[in-house]
Each structure stands twice: as C-alpha cells, then as structure tokens.
PDB file of N, CA and C in Angstrom:
ATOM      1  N   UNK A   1      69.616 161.116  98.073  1.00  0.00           N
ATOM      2  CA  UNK A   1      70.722 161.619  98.824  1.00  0.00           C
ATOM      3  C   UNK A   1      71.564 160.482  99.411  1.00  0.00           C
ATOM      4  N   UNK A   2      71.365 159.281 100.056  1.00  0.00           N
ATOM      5  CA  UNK A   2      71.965 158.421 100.276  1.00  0.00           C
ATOM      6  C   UNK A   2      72.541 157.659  99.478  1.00  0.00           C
ATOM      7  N   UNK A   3      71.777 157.757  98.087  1.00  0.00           N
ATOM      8  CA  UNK A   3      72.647 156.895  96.618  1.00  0.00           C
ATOM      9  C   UNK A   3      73.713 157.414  96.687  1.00  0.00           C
ATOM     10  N   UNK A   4      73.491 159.116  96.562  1.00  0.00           N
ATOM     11  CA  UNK A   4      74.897 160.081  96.357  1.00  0.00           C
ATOM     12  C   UNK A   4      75.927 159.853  97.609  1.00  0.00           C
ATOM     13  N   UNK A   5      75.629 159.571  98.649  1.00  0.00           N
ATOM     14  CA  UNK A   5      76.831 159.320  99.512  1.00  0.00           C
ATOM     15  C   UNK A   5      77.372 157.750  99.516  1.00  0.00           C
ATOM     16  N   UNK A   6      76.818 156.967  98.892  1.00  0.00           N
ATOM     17  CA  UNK A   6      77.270 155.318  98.925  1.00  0.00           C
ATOM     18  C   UNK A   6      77.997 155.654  97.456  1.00  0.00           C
ATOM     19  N   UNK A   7      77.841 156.335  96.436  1.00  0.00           N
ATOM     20  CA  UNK A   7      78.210 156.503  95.359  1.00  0.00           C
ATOM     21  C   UNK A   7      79.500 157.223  95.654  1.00  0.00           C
ATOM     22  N   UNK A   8      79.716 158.426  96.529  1.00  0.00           N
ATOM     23  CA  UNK A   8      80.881 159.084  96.880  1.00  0.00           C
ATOM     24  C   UNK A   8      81.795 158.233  97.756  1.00  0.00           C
ATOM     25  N   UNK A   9      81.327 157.413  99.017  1.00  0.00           N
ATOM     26  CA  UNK A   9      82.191 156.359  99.585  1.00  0.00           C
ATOM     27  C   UNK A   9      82.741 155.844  98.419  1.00  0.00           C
ATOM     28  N   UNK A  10      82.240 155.373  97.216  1.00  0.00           N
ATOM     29  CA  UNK A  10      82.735 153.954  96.792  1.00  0.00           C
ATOM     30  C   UNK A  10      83.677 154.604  96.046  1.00  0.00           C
ATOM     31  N   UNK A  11      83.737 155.682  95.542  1.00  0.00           N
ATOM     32  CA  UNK A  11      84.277 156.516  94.621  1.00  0.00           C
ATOM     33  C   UNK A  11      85.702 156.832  95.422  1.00  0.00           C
ATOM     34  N   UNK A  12      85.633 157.158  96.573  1.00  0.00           N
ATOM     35  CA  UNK A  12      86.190 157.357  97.843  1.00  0.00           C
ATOM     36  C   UNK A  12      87.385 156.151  97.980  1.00  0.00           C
ATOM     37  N   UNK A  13      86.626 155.080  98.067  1.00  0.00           N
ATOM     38  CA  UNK A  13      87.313 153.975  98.845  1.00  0.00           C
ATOM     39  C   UNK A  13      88.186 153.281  97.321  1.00  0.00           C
ATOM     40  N   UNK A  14      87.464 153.554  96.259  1.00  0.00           N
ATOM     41  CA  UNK A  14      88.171 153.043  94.593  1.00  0.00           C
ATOM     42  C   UNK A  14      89.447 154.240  94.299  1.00  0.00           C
ATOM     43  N   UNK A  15      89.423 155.481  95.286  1.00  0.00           N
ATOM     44  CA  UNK A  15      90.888 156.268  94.874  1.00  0.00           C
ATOM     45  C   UNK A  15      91.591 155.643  95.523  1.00  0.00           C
ATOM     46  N   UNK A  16      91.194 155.288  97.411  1.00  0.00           N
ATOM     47  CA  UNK A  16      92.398 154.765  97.959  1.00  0.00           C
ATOM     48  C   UNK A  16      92.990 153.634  97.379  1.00  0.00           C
ATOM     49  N   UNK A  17      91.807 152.469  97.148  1.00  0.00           N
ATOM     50  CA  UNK A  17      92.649 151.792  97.129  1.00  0.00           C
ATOM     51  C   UNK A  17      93.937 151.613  95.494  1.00  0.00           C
ATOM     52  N   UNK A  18      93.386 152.512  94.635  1.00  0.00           N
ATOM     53  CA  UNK A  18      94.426 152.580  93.378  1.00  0.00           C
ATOM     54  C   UNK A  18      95.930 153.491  94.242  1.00  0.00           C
ATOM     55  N   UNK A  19      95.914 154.148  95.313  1.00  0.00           N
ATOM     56  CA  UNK A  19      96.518 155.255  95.688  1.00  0.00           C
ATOM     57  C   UNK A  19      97.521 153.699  96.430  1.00  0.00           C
ATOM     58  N   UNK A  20      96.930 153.165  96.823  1.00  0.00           N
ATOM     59  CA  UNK A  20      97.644 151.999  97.811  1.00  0.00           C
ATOM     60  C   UNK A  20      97.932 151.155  96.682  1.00  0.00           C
ATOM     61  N   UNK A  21      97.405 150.885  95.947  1.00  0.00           N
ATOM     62  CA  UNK A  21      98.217 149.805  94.757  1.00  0.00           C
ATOM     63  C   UNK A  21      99.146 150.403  94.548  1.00  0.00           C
ATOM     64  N   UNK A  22      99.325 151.727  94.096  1.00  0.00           N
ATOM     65  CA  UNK A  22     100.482 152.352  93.076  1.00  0.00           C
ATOM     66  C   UNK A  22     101.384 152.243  94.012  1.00  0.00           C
ATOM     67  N   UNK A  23     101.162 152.879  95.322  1.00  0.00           N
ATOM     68  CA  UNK A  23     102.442 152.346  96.204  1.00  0.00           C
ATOM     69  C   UNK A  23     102.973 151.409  96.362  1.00  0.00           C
ATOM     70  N   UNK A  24     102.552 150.697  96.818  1.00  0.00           N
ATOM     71  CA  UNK A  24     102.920 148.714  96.769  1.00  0.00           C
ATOM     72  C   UNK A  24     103.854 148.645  95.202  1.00  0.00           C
ATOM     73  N   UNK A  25     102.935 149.219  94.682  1.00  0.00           N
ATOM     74  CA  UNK A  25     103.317 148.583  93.114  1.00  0.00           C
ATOM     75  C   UNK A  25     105.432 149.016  93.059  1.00  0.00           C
ATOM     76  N   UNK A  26     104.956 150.474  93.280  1.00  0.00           N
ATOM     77  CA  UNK A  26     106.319 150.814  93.103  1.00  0.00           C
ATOM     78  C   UNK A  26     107.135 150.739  94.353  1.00  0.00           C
ATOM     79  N   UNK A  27     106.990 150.377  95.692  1.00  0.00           N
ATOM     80  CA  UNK A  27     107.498 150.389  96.619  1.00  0.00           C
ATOM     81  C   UNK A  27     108.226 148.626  95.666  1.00  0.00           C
ATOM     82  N   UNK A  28     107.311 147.951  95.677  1.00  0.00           N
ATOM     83  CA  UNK A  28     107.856 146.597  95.016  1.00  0.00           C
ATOM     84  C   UNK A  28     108.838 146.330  93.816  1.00  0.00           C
ATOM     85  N   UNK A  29     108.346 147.066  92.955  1.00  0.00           N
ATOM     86  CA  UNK A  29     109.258 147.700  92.268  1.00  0.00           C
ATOM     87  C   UNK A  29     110.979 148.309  92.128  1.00  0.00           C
ATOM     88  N   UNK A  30     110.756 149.406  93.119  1.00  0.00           N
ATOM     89  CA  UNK A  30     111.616 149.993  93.924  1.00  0.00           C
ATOM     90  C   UNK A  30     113.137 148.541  94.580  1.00  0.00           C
ATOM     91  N   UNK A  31     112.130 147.660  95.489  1.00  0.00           N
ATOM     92  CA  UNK A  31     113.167 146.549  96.043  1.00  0.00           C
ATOM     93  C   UNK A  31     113.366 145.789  95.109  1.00  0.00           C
ATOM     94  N   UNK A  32     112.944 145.192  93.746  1.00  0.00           N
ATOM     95  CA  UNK A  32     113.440 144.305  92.931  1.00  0.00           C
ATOM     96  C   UNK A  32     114.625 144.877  91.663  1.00  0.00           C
ATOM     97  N   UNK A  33     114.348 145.982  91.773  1.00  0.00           N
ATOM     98  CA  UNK A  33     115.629 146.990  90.942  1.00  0.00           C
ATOM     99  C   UNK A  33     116.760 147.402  91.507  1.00  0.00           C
ATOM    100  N   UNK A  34     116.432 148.199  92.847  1.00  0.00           N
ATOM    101  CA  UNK A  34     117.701 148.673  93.497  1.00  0.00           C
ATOM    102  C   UNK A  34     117.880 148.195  94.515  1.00  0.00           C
ATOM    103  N   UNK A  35     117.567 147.101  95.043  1.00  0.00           N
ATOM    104  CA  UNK A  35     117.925 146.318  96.270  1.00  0.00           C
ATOM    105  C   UNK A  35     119.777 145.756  96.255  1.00  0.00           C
ATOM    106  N   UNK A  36     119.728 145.272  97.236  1.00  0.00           N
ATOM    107  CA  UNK A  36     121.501 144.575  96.568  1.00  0.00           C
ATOM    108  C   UNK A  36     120.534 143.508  96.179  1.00  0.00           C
ATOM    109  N   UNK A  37     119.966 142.719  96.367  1.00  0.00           N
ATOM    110  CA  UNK A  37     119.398 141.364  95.200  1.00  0.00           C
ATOM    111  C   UNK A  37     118.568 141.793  94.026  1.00  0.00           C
ATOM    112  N   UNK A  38     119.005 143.046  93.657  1.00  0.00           N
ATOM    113  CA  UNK A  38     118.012 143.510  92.740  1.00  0.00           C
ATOM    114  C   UNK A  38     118.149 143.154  91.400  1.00  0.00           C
ATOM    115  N   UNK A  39     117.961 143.519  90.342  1.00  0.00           N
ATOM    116  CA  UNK A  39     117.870 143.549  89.017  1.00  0.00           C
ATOM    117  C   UNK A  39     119.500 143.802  88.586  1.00  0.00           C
ATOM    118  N   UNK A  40     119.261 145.506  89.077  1.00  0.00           N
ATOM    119  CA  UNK A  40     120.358 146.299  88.060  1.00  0.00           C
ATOM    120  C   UNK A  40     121.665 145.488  89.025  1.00  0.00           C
ATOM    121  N   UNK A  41     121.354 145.370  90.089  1.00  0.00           N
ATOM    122  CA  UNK A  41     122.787 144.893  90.641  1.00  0.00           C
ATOM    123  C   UNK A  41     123.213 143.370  90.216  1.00  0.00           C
ATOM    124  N   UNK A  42     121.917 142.214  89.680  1.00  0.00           N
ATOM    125  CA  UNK A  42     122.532 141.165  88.941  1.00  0.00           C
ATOM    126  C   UNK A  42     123.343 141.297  88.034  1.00  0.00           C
ATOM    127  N   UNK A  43     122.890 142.749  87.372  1.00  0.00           N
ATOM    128  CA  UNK A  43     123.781 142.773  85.328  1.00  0.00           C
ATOM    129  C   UNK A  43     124.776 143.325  86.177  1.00  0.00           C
ATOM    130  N   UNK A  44     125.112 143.921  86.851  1.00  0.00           N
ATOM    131  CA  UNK A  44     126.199 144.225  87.007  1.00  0.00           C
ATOM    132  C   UNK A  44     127.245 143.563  87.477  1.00  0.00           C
ATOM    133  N   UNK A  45     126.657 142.494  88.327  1.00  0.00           N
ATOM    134  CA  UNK A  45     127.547 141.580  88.754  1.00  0.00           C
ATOM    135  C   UNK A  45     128.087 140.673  87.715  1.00  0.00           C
ATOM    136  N   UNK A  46     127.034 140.262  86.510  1.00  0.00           N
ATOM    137  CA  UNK A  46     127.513 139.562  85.620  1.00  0.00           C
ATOM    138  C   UNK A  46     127.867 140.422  84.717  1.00  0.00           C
ATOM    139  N   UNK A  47     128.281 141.782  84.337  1.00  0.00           N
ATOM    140  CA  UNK A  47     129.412 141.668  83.657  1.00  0.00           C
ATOM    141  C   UNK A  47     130.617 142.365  84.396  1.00  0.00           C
ATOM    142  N   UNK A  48     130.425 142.079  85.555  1.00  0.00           N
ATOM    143  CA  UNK A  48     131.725 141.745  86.496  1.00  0.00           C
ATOM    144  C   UNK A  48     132.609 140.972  86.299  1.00  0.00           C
ATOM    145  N   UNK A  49     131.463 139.594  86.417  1.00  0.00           N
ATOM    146  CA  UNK A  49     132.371 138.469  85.942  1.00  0.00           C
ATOM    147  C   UNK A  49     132.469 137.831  84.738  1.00  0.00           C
ATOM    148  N   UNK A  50     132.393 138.443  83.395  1.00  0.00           N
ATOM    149  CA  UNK A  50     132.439 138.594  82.154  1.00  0.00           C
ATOM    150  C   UNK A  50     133.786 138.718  82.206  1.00  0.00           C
ATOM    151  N   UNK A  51     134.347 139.943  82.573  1.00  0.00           N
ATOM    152  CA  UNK A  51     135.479 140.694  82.587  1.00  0.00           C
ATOM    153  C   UNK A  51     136.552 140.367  83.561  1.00  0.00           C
ATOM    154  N   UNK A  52     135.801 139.478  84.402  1.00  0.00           N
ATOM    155  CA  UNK A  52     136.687 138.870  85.339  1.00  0.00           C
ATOM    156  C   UNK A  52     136.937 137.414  84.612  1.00  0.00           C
ATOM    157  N   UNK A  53     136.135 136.969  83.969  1.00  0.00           N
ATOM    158  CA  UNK A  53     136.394 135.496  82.918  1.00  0.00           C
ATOM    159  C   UNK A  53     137.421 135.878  82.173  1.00  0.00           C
ATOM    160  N   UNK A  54     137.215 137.017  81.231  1.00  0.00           N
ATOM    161  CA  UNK A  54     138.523 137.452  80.464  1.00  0.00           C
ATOM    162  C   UNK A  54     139.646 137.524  81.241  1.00  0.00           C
ATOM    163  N   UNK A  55     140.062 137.973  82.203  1.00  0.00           N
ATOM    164  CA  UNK A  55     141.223 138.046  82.790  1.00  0.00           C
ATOM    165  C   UNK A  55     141.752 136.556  83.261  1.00  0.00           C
ATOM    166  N   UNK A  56     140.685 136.010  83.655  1.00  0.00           N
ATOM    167  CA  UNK A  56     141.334 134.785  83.656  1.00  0.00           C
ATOM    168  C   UNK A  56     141.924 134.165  82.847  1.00  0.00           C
ATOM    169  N   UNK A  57     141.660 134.107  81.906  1.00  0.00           N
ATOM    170  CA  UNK A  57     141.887 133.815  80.372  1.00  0.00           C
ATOM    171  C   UNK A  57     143.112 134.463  79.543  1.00  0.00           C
ATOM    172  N   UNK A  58     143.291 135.461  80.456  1.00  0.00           N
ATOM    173  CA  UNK A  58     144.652 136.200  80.055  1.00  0.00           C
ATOM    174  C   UNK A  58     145.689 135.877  80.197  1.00  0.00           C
ATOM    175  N   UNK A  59     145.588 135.671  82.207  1.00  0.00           N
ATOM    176  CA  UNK A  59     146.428 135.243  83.188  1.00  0.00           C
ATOM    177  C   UNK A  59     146.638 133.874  82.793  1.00  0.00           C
ATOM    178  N   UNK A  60     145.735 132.813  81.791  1.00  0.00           N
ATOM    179  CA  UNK A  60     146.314 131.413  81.701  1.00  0.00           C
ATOM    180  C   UNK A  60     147.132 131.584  81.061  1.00  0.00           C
ATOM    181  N   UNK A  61     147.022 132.484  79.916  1.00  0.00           N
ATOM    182  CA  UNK A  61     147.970 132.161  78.827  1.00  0.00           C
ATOM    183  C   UNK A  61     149.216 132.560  79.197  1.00  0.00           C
ATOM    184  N   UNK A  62     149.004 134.113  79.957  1.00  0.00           N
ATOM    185  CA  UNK A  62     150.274 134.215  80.329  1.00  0.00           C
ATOM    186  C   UNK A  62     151.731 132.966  80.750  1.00  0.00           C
ATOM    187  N   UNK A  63     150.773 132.225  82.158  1.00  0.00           N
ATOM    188  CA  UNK A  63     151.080 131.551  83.152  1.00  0.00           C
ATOM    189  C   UNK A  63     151.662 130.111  82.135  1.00  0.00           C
ATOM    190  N   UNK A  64     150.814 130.157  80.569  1.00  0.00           N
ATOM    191  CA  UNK A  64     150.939 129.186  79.636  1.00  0.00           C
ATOM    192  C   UNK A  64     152.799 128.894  79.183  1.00  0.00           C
ATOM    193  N   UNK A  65     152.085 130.527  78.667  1.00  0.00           N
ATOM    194  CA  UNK A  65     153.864 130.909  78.052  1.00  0.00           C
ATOM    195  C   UNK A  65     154.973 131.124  78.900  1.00  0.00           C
ATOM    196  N   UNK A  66     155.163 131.217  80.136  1.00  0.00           N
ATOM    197  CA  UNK A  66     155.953 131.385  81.040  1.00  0.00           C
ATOM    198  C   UNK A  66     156.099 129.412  81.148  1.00  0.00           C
ATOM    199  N   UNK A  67     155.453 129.255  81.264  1.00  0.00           N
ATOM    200  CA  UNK A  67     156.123 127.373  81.514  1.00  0.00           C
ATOM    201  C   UNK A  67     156.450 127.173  80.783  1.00  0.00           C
ATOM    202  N   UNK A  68     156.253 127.629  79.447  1.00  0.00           N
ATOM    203  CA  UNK A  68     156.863 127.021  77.968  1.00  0.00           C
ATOM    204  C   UNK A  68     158.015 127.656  78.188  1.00  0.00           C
ATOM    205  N   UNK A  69     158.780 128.629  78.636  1.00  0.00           N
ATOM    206  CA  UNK A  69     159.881 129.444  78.778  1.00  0.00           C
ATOM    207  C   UNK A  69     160.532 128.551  79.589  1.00  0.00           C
ATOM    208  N   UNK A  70     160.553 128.479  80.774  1.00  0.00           N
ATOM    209  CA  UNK A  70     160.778 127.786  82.193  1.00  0.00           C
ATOM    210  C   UNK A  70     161.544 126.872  81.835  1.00  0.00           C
ATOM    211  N   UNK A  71     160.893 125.523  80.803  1.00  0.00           N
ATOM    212  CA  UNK A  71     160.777 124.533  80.527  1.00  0.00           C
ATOM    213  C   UNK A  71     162.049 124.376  79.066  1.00  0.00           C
ATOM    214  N   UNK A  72     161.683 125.563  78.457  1.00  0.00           N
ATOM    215  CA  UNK A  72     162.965 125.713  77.471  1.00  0.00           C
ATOM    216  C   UNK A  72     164.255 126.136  78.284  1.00  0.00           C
ATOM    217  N   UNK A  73     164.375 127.041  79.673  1.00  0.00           N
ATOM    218  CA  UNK A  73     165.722 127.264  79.683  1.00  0.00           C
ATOM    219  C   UNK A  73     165.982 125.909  80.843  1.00  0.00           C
ATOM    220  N   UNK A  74     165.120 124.932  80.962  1.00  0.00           N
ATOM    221  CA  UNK A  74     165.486 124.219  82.009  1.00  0.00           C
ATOM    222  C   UNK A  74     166.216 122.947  81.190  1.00  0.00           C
ATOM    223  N   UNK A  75     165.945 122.775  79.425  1.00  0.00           N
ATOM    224  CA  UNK A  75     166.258 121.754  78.587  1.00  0.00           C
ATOM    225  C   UNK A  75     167.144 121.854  77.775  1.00  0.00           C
ATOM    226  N   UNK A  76     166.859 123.323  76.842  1.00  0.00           N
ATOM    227  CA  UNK A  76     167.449 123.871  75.736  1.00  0.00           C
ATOM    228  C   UNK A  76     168.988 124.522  76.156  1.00  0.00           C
ATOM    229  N   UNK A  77     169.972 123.840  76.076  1.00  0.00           N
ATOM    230  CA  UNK A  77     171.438 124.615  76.245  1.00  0.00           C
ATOM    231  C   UNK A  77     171.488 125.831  75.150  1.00  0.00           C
ATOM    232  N   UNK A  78     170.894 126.197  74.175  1.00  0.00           N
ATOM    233  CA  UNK A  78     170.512 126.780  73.148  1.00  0.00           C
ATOM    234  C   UNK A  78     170.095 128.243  73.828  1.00  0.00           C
ATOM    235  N   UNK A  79     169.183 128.182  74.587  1.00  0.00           N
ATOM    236  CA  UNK A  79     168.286 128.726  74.943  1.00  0.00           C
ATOM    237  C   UNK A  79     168.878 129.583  76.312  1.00  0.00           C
ATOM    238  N   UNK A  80     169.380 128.841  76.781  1.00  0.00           N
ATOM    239  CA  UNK A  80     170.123 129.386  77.809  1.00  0.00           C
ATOM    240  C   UNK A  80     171.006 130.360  77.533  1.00  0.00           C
ATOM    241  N   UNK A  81     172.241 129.517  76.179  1.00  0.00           N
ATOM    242  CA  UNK A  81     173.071 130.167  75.623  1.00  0.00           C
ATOM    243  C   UNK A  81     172.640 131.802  75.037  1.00  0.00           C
ATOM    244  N   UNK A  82     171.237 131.815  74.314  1.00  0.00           N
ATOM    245  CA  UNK A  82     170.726 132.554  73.561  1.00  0.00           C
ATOM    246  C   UNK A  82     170.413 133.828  74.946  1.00  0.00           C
ATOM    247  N   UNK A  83     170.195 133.531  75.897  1.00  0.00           N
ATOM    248  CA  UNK A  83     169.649 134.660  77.096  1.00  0.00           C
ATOM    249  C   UNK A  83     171.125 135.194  77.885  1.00  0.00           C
ATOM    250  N   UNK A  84     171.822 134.416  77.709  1.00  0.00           N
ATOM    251  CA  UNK A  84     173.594 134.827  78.486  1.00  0.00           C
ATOM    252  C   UNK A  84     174.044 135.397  77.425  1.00  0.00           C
ATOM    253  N   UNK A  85     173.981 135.371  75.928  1.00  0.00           N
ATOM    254  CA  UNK A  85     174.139 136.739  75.211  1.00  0.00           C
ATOM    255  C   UNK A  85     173.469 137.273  75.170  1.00  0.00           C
ATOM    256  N   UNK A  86     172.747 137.636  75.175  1.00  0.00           N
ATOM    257  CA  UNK A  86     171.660 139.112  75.439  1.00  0.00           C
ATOM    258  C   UNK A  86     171.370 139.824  76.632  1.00  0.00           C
ATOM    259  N   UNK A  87     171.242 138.811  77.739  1.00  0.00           N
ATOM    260  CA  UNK A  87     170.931 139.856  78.604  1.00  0.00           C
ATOM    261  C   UNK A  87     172.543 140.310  79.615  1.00  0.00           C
ATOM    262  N   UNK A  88     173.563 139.310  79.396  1.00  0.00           N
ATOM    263  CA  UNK A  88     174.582 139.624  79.573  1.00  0.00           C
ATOM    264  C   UNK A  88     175.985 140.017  79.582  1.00  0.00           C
ATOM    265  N   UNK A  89     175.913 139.842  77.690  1.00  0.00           N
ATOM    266  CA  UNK A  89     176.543 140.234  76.755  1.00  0.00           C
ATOM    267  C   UNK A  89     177.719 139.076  76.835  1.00  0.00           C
ATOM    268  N   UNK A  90     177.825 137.684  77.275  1.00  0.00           N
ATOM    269  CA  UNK A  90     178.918 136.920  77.476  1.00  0.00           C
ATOM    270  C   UNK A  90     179.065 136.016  76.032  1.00  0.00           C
ATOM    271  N   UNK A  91     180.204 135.990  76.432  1.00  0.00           N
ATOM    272  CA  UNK A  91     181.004 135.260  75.041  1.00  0.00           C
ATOM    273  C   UNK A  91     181.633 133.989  74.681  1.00  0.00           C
ATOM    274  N   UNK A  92     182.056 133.076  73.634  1.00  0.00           N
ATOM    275  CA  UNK A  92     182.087 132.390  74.134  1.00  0.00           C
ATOM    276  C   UNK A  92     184.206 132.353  74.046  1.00  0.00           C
ATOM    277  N   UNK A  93     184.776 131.849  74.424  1.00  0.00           N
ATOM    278  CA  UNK A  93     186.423 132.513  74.507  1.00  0.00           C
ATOM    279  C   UNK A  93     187.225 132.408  73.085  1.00  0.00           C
ATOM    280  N   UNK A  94     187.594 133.458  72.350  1.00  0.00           N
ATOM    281  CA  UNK A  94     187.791 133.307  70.862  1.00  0.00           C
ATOM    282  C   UNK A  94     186.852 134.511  69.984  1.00  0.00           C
ATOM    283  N   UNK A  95     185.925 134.489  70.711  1.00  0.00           N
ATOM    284  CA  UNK A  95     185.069 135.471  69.655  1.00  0.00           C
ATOM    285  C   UNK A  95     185.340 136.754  70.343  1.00  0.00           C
ATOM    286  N   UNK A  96     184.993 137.692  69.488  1.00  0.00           N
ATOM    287  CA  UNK A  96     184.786 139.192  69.302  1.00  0.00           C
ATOM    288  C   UNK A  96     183.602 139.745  69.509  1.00  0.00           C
ATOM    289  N   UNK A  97     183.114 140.716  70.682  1.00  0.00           N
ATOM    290  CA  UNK A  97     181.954 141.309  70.094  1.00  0.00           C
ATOM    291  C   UNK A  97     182.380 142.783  69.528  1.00  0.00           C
ATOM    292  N   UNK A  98     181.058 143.085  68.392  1.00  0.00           N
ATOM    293  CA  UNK A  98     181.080 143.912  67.961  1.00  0.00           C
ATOM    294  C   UNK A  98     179.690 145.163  67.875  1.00  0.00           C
ATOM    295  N   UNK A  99     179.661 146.447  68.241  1.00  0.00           N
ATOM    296  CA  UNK A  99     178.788 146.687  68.851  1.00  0.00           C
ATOM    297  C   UNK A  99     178.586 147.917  67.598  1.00  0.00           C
ATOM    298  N   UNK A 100     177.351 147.882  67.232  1.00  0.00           N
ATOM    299  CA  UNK A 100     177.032 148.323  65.961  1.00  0.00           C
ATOM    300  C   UNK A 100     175.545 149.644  66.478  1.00  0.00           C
ATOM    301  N   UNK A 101     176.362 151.101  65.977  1.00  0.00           N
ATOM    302  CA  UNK A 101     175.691 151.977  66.859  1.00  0.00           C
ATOM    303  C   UNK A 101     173.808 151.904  65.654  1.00  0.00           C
ATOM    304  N   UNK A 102     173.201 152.429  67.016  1.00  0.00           N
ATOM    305  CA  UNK A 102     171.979 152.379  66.232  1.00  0.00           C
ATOM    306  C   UNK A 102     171.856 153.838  65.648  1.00  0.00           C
ATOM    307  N   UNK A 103     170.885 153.703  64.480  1.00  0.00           N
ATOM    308  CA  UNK A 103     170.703 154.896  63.715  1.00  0.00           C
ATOM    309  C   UNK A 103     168.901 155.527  64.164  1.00  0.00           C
ATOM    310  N   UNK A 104     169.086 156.626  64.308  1.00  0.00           N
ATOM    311  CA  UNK A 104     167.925 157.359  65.064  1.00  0.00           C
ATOM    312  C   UNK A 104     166.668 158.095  63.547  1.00  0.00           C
TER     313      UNK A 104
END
C-alpha cells in the first residue's frame, strides 16, 4: 500500500510537472512570436523595408531624371526653345502656326 501511494505521488508530481513545462513552453513561445520583438513582427518589418528600399530606388531615379532635365533647360537653348513651343504655343516672328484637328 505505500508502494501504491509513492507510485501515485510520482505519477502525480510527473503530470504537473509536464502540465508546467507545456506552459512555460508555450507561454515562451507565445513572447518570441507575437511580442513586438517577436518573430512574425521581424518579417514584417523586413519586408517593410524591402518595399521601402524599392521606393527609394524609385525616388532616385526620379530625382535622377529631373536633374538631367534641370540641367538641360539650364544649358540647352534648344531645349528651352523646344518647352516655349509646347507648353506655350510661342513662335518665333515670321512663322505660322498651324493647328491640325485630331482624329478620334
């Protein structure tokens, strides 16, 4: 009778303590996944800035081609010339414009 109760303690004390691992286990678990320093919130941050690299990368080129522009109407009399007819329809004194309807 006393085997059987040192046999039931131990039996006893071997549920808790698996009952207390599993907690720990996943309580630990739990903070390395969904914590803000967690797991899922690293990938997310990096492809945050994946997508935030691309934009940068956008914005250079943009910022690229805009100085190459800048730089042409600040040199090119050409260029200048070429944007004062178009965007303002000016002429130079002698010529004709002629305005040619578009077809739909």
């Amino acid at each position: 009778m006393a085997q059987n109760t040192n046999d039931e303690k131990i039996a006893d004390l071997k549920k808790k303590r698996l009952i207390w691992g599993l907690i720990i286990t996943l309580l630990g678990a739990g903070v390395i996944l969904f914590t803000k320093y967690g797991v899922l919130q690293g990938w997310q941050l990096e492809s945050e800035k994946a997508n935030i690299q691309i934009e940068i990368q956008k914005q250079i080129k943009t910022r690229d081609s805009l100085k190459q522009v800048v730089k042409r109407l600040n040199y090119d009399d050409r260029a200048i010339e070429r944007l004062a007819r178009e965007r303002y329809g000016m002429i130079k004194p002698g010529e004709e414009v002629l305005f040619v309807p578009q077809t739909q």
